[in-house]
C-alpha atoms as a PDB file:
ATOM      1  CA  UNK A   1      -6.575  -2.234 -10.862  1.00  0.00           C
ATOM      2  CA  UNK A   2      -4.409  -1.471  -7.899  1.00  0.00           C
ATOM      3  CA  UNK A   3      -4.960  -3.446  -4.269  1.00  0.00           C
ATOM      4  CA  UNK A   4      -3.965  -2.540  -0.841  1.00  0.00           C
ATOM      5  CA  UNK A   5      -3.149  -5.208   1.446  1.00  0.00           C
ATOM      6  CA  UNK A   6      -2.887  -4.425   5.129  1.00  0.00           C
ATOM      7  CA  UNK A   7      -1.225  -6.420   7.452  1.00  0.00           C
ATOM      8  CA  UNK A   8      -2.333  -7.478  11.280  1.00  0.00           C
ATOM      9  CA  UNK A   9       1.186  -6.133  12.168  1.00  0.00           C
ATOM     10  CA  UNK A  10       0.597  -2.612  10.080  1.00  0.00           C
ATOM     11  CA  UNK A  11       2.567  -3.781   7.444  1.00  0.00           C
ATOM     12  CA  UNK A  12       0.910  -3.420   3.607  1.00  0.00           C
ATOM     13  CA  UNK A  13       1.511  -4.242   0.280  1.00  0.00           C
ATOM     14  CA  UNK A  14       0.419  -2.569  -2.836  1.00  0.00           C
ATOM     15  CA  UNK A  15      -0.132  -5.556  -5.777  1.00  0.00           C
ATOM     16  CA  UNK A  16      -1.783  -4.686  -9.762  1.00  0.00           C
ATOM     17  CA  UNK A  17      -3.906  -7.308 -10.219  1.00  0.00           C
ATOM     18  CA  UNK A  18      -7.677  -8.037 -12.511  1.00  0.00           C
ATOM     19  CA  UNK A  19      -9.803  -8.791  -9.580  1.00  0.00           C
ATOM     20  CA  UNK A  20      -9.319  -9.000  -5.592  1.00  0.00           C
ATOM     21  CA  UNK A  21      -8.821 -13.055  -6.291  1.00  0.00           C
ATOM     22  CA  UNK A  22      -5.823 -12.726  -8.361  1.00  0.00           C
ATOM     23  CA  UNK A  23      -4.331  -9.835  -5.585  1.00  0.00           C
ATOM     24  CA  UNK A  24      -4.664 -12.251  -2.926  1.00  0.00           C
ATOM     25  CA  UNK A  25      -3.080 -14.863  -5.346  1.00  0.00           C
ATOM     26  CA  UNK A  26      -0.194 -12.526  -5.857  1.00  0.00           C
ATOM     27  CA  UNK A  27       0.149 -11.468  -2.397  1.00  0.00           C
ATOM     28  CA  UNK A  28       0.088 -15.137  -1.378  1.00  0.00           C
ATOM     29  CA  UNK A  29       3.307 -15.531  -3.069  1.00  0.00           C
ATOM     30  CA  UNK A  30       5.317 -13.441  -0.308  1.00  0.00           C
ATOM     31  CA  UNK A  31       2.468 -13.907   2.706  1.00  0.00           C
ATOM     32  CA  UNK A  32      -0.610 -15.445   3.626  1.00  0.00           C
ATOM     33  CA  UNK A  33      -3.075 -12.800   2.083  1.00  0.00           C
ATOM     34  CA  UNK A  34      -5.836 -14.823   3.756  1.00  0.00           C
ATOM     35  CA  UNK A  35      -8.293 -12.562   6.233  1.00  0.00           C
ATOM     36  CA  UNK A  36      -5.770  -9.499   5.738  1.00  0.00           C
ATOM     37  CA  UNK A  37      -7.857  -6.746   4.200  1.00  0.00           C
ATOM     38  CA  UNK A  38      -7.433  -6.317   0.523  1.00  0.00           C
ATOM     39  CA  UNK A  39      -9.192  -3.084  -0.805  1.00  0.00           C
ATOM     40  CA  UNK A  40      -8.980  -1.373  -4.062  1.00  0.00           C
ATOM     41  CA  UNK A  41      -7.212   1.630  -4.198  1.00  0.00           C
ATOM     42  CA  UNK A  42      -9.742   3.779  -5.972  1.00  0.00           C
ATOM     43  CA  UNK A  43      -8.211   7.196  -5.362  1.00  0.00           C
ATOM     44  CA  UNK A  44      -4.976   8.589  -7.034  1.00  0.00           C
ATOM     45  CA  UNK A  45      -1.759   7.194  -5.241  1.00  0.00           C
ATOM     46  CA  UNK A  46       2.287   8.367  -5.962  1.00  0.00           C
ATOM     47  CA  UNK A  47       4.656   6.122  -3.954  1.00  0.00           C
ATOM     48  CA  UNK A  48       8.560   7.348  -4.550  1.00  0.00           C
ATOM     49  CA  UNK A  49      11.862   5.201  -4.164  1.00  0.00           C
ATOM     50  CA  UNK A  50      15.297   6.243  -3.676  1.00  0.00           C
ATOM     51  CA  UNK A  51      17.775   4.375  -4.949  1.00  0.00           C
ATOM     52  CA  UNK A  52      20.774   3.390  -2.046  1.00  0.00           C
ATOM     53  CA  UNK A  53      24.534   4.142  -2.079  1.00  0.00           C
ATOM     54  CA  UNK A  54      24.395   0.551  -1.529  1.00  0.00           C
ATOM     55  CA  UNK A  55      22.094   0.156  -4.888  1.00  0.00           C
ATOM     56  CA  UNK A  56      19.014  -1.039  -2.744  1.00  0.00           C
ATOM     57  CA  UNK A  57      15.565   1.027  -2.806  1.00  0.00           C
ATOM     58  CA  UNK A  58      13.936   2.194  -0.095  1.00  0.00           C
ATOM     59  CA  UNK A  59      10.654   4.122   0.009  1.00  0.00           C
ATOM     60  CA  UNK A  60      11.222   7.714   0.485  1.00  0.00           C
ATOM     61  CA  UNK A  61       7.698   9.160   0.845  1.00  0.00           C
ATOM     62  CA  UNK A  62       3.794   8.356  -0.263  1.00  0.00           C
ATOM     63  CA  UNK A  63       0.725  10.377  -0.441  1.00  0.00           C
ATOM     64  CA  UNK A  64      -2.692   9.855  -1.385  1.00  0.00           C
ATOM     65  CA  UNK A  65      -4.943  12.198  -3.721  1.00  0.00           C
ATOM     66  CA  UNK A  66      -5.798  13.976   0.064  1.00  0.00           C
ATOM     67  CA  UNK A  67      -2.140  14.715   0.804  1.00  0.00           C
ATOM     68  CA  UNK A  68       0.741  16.144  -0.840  1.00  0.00           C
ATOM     69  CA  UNK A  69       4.093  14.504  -0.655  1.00  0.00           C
ATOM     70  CA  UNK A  70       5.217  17.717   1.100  1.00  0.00           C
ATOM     71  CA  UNK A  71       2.824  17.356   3.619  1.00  0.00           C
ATOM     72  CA  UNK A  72       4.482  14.702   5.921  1.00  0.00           C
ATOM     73  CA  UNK A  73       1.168  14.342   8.124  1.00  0.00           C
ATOM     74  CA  UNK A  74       0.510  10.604  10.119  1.00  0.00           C
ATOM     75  CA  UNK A  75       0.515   8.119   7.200  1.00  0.00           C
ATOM     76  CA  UNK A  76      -1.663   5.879   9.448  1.00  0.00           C
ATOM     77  CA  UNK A  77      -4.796   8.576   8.719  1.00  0.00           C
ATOM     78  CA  UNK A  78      -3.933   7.889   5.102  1.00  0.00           C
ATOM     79  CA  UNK A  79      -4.087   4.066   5.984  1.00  0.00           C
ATOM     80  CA  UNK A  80      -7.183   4.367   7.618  1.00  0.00           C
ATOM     81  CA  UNK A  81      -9.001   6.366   4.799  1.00  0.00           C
ATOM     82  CA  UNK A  82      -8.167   3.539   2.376  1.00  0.00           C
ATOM     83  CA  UNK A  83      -8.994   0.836   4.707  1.00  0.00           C
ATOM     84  CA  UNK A  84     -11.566   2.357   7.308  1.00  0.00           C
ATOM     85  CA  UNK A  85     -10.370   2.790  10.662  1.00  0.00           C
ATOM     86  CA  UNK A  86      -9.596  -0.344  12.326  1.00  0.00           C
END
């Protein structure tokens, strides 16, 4: 099952994990996971990398099952249907 991790700071994280325990286990090893929201990510998600002249990736663009990648609408809506507004 895929987990969602939001951050205080708006930052998230995205971890594969059996249960929300093991997420926040996972997600402790780069961050305190502790009191962040961790929510399963029930809906359809596509998240798509580039790959760097410089051979790094960096996220190009991410959409939920409500939103196509071509649609580059506020991705903080698509935050807050996953998480609930905050």
């Amino acid at each position: 099952m895929l987990f969602l991790c939001r951050g205080p700071n708006g930052d998230f994280s995205v971890v594969k994990a059996s249960s929300k325990d093991e997420a926040i286990e996972l997600l402790d090893e780069i961050g305190n996971a502790e009191g962040s929201p961790v929510t399963p990510i029930n809906d359809n998600l596509m998240v798509h990398f580039v790959l760097t002249d410089d051979g790094d990736f960096e996220l190009q663009e991410w959409a939920d099952r409500h939103e196509s990648c071509q649609n580059r609408a506020d991705r903080r809506s698509v935050l807050d249907r996953l998480f609930g507004a905050r």
